[in-house]
C-alpha atoms as a PDB file:
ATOM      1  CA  UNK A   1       7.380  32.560  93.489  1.00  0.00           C
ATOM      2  CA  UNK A   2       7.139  28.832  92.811  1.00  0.00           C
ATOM      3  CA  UNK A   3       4.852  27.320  90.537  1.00  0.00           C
ATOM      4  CA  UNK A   4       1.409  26.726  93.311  1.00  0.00           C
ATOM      5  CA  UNK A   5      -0.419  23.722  93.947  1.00  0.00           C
ATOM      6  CA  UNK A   6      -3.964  23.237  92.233  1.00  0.00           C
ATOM      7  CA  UNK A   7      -4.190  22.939  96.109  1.00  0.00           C
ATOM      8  CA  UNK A   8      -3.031  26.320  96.833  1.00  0.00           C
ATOM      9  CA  UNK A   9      -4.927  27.333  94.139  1.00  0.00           C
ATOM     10  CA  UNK A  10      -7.951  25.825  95.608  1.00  0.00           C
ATOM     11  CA  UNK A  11      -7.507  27.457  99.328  1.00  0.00           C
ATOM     12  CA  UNK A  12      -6.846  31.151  97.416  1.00  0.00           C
ATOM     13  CA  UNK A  13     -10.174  30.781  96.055  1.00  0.00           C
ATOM     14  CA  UNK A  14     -11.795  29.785  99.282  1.00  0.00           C
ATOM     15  CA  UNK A  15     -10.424  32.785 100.836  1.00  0.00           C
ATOM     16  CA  UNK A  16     -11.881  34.906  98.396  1.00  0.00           C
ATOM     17  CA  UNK A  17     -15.330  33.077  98.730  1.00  0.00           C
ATOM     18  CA  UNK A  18     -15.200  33.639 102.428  1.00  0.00           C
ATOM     19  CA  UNK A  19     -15.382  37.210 102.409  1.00  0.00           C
ATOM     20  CA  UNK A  20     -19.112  37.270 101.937  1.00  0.00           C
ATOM     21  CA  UNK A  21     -19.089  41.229 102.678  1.00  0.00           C
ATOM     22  CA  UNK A  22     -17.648  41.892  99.653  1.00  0.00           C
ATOM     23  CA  UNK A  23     -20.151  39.539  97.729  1.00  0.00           C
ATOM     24  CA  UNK A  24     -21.657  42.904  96.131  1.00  0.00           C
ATOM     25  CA  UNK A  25     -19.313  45.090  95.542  1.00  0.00           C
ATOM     26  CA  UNK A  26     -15.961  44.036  94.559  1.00  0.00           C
ATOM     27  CA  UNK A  27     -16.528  40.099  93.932  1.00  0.00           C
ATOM     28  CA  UNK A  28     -19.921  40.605  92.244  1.00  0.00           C
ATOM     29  CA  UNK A  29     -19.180  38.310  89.355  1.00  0.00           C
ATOM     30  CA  UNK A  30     -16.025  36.572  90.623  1.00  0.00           C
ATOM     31  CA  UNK A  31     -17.859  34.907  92.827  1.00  0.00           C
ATOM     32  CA  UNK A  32     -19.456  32.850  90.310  1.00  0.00           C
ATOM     33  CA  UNK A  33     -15.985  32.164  88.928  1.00  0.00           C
ATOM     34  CA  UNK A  34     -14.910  31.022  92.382  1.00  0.00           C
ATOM     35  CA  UNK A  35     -17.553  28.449  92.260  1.00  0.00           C
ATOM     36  CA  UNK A  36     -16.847  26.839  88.842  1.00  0.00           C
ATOM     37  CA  UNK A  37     -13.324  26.859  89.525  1.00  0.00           C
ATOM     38  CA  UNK A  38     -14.264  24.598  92.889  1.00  0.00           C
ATOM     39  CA  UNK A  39     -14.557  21.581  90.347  1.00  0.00           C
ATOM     40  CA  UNK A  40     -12.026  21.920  87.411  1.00  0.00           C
ATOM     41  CA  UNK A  41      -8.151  21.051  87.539  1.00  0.00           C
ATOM     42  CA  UNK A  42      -5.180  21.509  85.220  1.00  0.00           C
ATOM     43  CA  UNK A  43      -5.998  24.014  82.026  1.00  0.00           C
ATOM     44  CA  UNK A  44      -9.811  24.845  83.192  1.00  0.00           C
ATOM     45  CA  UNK A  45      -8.126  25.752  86.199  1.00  0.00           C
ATOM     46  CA  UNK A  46      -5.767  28.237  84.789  1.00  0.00           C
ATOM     47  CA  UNK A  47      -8.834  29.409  82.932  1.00  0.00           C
ATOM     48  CA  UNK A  48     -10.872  30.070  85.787  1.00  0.00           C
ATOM     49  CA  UNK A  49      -7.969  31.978  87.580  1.00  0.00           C
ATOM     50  CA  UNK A  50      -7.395  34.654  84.665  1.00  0.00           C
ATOM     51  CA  UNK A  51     -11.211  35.286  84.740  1.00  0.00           C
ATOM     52  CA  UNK A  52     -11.163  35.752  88.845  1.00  0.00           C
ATOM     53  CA  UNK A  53      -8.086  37.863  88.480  1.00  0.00           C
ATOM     54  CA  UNK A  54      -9.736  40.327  86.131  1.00  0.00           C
ATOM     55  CA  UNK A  55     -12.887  40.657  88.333  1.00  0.00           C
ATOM     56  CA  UNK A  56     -11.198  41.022  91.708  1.00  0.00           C
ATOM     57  CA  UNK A  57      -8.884  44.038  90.694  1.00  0.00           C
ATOM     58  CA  UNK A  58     -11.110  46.222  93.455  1.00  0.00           C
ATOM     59  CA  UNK A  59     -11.360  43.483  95.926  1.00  0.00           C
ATOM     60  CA  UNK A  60      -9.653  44.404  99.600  1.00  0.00           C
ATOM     61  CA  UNK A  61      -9.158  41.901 101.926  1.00  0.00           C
ATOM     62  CA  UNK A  62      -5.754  41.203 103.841  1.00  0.00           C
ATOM     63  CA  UNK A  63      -4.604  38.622 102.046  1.00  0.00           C
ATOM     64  CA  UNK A  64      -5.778  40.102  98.451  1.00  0.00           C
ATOM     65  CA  UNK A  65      -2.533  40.550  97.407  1.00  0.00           C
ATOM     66  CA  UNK A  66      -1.400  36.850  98.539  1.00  0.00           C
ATOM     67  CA  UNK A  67      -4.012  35.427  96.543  1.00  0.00           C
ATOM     68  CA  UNK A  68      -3.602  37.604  93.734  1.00  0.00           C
ATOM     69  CA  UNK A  69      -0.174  36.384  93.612  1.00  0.00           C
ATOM     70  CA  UNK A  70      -1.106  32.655  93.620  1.00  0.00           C
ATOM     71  CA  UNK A  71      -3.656  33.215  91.022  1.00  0.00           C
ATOM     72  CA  UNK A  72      -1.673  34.728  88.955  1.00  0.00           C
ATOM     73  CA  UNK A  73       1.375  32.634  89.356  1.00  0.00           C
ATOM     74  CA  UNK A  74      -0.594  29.274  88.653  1.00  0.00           C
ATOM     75  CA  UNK A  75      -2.201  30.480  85.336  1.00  0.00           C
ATOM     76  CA  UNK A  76       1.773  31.826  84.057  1.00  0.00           C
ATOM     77  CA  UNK A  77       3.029  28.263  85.045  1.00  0.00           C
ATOM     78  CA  UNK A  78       0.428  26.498  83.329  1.00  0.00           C
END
């Protein structure tokens, strides 16, 4: 996969802050990850990602692994 976008990066994270039923369970503390990452760019971005990819390792949604992927692929590139 290509290096993403801080855009893509951005719409990954709004996907995850969408699914509100999981708020409890499975995105408990990403969510507040999410949210800082809403205002940072470049390296705090890539910071932000590693700490939502370590708290969403439960989270299912259908596009989970899509935005794992993007995650994970912007904070390797950076």
């Amino acid at each position: 996969m290509k290096k993403p976008t801080e855009k893509e990066v951005q719409e990954s994270i709004e996907t995850i802050l969408k699914d509100t039923a999981s708020y409890t369970t499975s995105l408990n503390y990403a969510f507040n990850y999410c949210i800082a990452a809403k205002c940072t760019t470049g390296h705090e971005l890539k910071v932000q990602c590693l700490y939502i990819l370590n708290n969403i390792f439960h989270w299912k949604h259908p596009k989970a692994k899509e935005v794992k992927e993007v995650l994970k692929s912007f904070a390797k590139a950076c």
